[in-house]
C-alpha atoms as a PDB file:
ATOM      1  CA  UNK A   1      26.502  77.183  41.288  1.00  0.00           C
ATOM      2  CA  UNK A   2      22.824  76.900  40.767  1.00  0.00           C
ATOM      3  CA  UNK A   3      23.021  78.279  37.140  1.00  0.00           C
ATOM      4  CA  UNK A   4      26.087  75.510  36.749  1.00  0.00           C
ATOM      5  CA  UNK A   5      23.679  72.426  37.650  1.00  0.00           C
ATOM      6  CA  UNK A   6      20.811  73.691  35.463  1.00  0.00           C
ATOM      7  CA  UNK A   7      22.945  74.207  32.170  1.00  0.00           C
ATOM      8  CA  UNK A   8      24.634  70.609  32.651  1.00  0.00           C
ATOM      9  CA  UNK A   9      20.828  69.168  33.407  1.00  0.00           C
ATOM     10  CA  UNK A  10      20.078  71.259  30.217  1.00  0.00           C
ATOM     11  CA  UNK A  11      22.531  69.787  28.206  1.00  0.00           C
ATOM     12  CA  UNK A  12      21.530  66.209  28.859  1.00  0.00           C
ATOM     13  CA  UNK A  13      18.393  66.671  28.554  1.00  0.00           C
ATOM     14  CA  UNK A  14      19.516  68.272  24.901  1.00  0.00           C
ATOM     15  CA  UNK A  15      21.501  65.115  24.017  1.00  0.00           C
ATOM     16  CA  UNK A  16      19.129  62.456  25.129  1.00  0.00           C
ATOM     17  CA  UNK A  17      15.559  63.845  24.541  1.00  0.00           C
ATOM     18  CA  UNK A  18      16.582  65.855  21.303  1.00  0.00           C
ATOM     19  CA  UNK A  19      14.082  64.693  18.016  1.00  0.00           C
ATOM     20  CA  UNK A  20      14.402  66.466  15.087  1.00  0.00           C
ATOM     21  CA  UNK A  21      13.945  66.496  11.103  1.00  0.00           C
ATOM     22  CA  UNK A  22      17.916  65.961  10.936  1.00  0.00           C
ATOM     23  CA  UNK A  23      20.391  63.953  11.355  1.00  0.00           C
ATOM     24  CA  UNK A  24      19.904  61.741  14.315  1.00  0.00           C
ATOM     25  CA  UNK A  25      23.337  60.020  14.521  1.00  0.00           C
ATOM     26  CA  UNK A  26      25.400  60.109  17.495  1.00  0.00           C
ATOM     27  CA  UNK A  27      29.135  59.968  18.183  1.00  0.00           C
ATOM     28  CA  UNK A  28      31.765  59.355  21.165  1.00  0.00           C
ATOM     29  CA  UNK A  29      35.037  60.620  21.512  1.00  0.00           C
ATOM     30  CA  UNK A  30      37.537  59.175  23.683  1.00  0.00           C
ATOM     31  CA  UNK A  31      40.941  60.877  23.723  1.00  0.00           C
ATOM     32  CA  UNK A  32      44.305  60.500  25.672  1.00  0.00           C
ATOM     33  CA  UNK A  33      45.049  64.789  26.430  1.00  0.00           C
ATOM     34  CA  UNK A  34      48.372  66.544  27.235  1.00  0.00           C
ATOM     35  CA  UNK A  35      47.582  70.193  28.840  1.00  0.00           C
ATOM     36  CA  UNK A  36      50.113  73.409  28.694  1.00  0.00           C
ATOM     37  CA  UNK A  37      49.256  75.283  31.618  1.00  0.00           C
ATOM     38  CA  UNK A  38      48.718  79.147  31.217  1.00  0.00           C
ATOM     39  CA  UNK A  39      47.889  82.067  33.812  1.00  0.00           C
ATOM     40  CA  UNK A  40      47.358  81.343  37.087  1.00  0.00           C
ATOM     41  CA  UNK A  41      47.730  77.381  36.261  1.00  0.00           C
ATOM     42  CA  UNK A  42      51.651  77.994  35.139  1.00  0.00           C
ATOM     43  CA  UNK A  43      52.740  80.472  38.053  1.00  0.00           C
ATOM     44  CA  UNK A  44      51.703  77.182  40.343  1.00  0.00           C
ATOM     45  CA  UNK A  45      52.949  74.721  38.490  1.00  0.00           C
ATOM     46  CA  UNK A  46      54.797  75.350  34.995  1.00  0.00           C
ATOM     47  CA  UNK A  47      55.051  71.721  33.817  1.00  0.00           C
ATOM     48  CA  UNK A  48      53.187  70.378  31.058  1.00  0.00           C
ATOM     49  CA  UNK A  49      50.819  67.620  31.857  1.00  0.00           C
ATOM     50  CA  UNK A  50      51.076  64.126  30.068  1.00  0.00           C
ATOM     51  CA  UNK A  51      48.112  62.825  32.157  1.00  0.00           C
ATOM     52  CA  UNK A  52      44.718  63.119  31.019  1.00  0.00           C
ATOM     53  CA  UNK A  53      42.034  62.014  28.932  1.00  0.00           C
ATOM     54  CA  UNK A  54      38.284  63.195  27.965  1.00  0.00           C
ATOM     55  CA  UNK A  55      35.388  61.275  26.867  1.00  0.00           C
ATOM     56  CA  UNK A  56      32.894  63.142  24.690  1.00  0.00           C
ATOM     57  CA  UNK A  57      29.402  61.763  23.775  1.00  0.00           C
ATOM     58  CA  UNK A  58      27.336  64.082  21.342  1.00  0.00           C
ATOM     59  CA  UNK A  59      24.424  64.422  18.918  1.00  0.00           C
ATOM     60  CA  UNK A  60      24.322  65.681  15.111  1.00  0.00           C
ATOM     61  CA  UNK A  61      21.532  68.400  15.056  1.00  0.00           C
ATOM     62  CA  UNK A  62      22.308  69.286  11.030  1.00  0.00           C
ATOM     63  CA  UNK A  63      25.035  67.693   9.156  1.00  0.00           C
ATOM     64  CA  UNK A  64      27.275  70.243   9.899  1.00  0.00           C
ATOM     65  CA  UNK A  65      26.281  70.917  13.472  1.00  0.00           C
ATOM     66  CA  UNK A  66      26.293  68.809  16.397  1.00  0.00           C
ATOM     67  CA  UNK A  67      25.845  69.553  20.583  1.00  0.00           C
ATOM     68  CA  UNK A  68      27.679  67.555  22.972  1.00  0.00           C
ATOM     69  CA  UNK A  69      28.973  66.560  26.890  1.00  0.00           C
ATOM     70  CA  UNK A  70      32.282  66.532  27.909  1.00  0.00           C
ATOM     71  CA  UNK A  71      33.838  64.780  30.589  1.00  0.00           C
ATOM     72  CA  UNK A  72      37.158  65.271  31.355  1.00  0.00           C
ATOM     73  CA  UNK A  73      40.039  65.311  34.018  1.00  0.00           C
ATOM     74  CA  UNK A  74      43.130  66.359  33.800  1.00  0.00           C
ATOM     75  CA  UNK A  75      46.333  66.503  36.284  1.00  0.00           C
ATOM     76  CA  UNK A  76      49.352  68.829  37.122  1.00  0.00           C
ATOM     77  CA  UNK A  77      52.114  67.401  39.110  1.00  0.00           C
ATOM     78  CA  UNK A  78      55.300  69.729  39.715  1.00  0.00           C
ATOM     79  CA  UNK A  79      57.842  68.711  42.521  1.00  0.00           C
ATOM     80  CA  UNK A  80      59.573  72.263  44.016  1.00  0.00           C
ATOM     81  CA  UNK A  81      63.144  72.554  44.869  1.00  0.00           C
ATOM     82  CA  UNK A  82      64.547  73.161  48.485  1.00  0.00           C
ATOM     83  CA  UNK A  83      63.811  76.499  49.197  1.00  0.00           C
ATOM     84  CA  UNK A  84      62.394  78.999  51.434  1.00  0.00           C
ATOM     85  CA  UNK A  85      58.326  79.688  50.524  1.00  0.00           C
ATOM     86  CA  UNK A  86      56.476  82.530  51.472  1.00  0.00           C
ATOM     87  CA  UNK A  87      52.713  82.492  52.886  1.00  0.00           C
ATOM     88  CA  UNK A  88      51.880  85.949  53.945  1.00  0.00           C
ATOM     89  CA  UNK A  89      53.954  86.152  57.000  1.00  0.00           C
ATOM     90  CA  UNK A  90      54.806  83.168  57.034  1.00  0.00           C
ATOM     91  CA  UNK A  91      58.213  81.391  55.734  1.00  0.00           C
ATOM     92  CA  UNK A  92      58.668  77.838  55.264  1.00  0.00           C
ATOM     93  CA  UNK A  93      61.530  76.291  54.001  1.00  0.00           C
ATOM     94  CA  UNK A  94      61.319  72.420  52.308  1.00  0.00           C
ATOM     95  CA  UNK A  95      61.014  71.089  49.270  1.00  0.00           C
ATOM     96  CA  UNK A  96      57.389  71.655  47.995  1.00  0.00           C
ATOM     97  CA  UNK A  97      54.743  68.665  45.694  1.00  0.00           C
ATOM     98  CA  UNK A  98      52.431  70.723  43.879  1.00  0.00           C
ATOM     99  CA  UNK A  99      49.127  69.045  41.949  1.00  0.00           C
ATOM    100  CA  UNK A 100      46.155  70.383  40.225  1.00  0.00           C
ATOM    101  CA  UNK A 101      43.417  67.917  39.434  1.00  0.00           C
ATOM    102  CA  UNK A 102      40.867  69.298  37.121  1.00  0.00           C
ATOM    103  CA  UNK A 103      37.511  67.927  36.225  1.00  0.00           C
ATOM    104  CA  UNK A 104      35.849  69.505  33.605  1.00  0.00           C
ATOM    105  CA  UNK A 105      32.196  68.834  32.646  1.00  0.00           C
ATOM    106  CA  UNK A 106      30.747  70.576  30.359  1.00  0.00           C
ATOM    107  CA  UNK A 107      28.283  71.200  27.239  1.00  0.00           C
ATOM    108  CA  UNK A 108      29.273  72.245  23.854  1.00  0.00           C
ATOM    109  CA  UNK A 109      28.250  73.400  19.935  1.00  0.00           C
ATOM    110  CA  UNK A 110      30.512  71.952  16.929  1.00  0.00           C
ATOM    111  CA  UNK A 111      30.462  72.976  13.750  1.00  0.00           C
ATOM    112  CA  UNK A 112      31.539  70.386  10.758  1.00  0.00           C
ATOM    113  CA  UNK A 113      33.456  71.901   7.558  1.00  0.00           C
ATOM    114  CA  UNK A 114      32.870  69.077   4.728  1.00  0.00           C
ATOM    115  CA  UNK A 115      30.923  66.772   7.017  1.00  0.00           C
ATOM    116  CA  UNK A 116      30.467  64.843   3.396  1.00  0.00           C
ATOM    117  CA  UNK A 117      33.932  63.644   3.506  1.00  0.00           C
ATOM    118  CA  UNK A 118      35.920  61.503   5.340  1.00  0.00           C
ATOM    119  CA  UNK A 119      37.776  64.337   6.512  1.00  0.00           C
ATOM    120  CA  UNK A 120      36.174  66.954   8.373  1.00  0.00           C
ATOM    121  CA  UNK A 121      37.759  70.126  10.417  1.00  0.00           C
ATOM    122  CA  UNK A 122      35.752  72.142  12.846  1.00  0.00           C
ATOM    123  CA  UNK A 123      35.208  74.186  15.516  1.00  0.00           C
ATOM    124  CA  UNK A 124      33.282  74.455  18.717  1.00  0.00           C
ATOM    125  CA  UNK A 125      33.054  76.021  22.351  1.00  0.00           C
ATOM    126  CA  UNK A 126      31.178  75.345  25.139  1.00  0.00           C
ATOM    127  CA  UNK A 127      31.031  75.995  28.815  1.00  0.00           C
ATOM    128  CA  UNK A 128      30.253  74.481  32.470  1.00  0.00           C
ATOM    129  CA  UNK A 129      31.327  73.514  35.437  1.00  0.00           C
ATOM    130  CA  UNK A 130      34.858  72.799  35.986  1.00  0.00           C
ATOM    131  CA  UNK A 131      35.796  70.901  39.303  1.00  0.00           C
ATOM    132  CA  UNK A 132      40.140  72.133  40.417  1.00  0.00           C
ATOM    133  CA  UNK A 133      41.699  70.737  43.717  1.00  0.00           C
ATOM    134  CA  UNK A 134      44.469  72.140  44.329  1.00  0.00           C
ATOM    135  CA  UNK A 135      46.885  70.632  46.944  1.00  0.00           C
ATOM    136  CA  UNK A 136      50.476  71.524  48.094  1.00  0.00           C
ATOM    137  CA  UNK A 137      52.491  69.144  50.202  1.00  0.00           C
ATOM    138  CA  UNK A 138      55.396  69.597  51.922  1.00  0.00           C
ATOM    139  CA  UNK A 139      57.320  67.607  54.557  1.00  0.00           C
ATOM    140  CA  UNK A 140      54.650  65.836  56.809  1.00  0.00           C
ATOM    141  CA  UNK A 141      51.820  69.230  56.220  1.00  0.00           C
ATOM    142  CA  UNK A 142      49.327  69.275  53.525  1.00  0.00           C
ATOM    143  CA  UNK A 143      47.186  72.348  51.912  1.00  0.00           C
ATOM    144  CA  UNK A 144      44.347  71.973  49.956  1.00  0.00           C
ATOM    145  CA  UNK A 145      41.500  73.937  47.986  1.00  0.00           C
ATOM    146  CA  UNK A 146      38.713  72.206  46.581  1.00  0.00           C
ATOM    147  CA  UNK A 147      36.818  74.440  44.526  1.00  0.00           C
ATOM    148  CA  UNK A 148      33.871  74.187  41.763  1.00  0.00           C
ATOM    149  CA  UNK A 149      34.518  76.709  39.155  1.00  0.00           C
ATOM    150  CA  UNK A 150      32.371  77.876  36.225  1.00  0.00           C
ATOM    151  CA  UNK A 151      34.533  77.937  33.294  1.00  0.00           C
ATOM    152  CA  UNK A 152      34.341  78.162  29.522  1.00  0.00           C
ATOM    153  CA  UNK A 153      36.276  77.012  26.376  1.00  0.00           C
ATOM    154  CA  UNK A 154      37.148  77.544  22.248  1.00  0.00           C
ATOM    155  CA  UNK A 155      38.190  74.533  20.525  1.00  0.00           C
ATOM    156  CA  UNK A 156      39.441  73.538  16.875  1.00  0.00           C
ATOM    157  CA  UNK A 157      40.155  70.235  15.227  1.00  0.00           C
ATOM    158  CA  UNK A 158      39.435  67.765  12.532  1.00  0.00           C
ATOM    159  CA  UNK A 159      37.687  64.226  12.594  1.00  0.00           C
ATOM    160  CA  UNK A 160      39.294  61.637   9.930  1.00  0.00           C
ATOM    161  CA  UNK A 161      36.594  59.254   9.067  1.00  0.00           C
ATOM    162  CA  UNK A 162      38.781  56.102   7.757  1.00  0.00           C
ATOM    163  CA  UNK A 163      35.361  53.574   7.581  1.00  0.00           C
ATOM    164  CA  UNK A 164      32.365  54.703   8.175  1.00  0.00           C
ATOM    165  CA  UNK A 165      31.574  55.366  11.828  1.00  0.00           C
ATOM    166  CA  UNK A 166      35.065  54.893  12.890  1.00  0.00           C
ATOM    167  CA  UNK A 167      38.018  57.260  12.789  1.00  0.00           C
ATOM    168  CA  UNK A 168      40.266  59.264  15.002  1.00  0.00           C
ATOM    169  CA  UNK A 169      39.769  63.056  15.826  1.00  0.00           C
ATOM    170  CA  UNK A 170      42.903  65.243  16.927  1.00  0.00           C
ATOM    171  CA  UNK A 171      41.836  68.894  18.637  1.00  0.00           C
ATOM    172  CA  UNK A 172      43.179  71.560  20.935  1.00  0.00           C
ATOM    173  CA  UNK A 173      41.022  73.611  23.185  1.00  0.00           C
ATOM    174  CA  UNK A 174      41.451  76.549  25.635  1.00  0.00           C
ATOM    175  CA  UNK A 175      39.781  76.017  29.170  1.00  0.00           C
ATOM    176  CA  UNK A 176      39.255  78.939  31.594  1.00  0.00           C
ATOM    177  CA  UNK A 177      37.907  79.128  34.353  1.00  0.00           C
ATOM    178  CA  UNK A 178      36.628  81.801  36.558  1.00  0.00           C
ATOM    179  CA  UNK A 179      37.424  83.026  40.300  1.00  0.00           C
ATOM    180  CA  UNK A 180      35.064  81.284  42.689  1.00  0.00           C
ATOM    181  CA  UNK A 181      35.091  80.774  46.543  1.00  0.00           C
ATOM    182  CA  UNK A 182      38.113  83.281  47.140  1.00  0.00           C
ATOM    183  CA  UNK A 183      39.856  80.720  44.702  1.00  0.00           C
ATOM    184  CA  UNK A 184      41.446  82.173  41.629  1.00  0.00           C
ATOM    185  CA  UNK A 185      40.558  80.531  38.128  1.00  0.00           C
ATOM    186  CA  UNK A 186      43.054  78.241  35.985  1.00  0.00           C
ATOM    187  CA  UNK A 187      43.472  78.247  32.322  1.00  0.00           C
ATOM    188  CA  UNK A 188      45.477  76.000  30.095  1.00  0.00           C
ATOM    189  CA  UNK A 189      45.626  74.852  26.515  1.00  0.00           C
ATOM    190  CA  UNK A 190      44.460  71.307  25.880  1.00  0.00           C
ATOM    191  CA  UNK A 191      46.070  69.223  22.673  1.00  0.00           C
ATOM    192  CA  UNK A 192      43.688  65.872  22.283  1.00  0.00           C
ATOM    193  CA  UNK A 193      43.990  62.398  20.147  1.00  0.00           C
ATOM    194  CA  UNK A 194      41.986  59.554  20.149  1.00  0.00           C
ATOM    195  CA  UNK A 195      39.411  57.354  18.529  1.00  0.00           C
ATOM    196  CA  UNK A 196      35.962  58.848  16.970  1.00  0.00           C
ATOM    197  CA  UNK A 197      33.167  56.538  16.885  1.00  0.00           C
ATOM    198  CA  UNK A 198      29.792  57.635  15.091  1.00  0.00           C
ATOM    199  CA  UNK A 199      26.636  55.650  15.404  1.00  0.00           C
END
């Protein structure tokens, strides 16, 4: 956890303090998400989520190359039918509400093919830390997990520039995240739209 908190402190610093011979322009995404969820994510809950969003705020380091921090949260909602559910040795029968919040927040590389033109793919990864509560209700009893996770991602998209400094960007990107706290990890597949602002 300690190695989480220094690479996020790391990455602001990178952002805010960074002076160099480049390009000093800045940007902010802000994006409305829909996440697929994969592994350990879809055995708990198999539904695609239509809530989320992520705001990114980043620096160009090169004209093709650009850092930035990620802040993001995304939720899985899945409502069980009547059954019998198993817990060990334990069997309950109801009808089961199952919800993943995730919080990602983490610190990234892009990198800008035809960052001359107004429209310009890339691709990028990053890592950080990733908060996931996971909850379960059922009938008047509640379980819970709250659980920090680091966690790691590959992304790919375009930015279309149509005036300068303004555009949208569409993307999709793969988050994992690793075991922590007895916890397992979640993964899912992120697609993102929104607005691109460069200043």
């Amino acid at each position: 956890m300690r190695k989480i908190k220094y690479f996020i402190v790391i990455a602001v610093l990178a952002l805010t303090l960074s002076n160099n011979s480049y390009s000093q322009e800045t940007f902010t995404n802000i994006t409305y998400d829909m996440s697929v969820p994969l592994g350990n994510t879809a055995d708990f809950i198999s539904k695609t989520s239509f809530r989320g969003f992520s705001f990114d705020i980043g620096r160009y380091v090169t004209d093709n190359l650009a850092i930035d921090l990620r802040f993001s949260w995304h939720t899985f909602y899945e409502e069980m039918p009547f059954d019998s559910y198993y817990d060990g040795t334990q069997t309950v029968t109801g009808r089961q509400y199952r919800y993943i919040n995730s919080f990602p927040i983490t610190g990234g590389i892009k990198y800008y093919f035809n960052s001359s033109s107004h429209f310009m793919p890339y691709i990028g990864a990053g890592l950080g830390a990733y908060g996931q509560y996971v909850r379960t209700d059922m009938g008047i009893y509640t379980v819970e997990n709250r659980q920090w996770h680091f966690g790691f991602f590959p992304e790919a998209g375009f930015v279309y520039e149509f005036s300068y400094g303004t555009g949208f960007v569409l993307n999709a990107r793969y988050d994992n995240t690793l075991a922590a706290g007895g916890h397992d990890g979640n993964s899912y597949l992120t697609f993102s739209v929104g607005f691109h602002f460069r200043h």
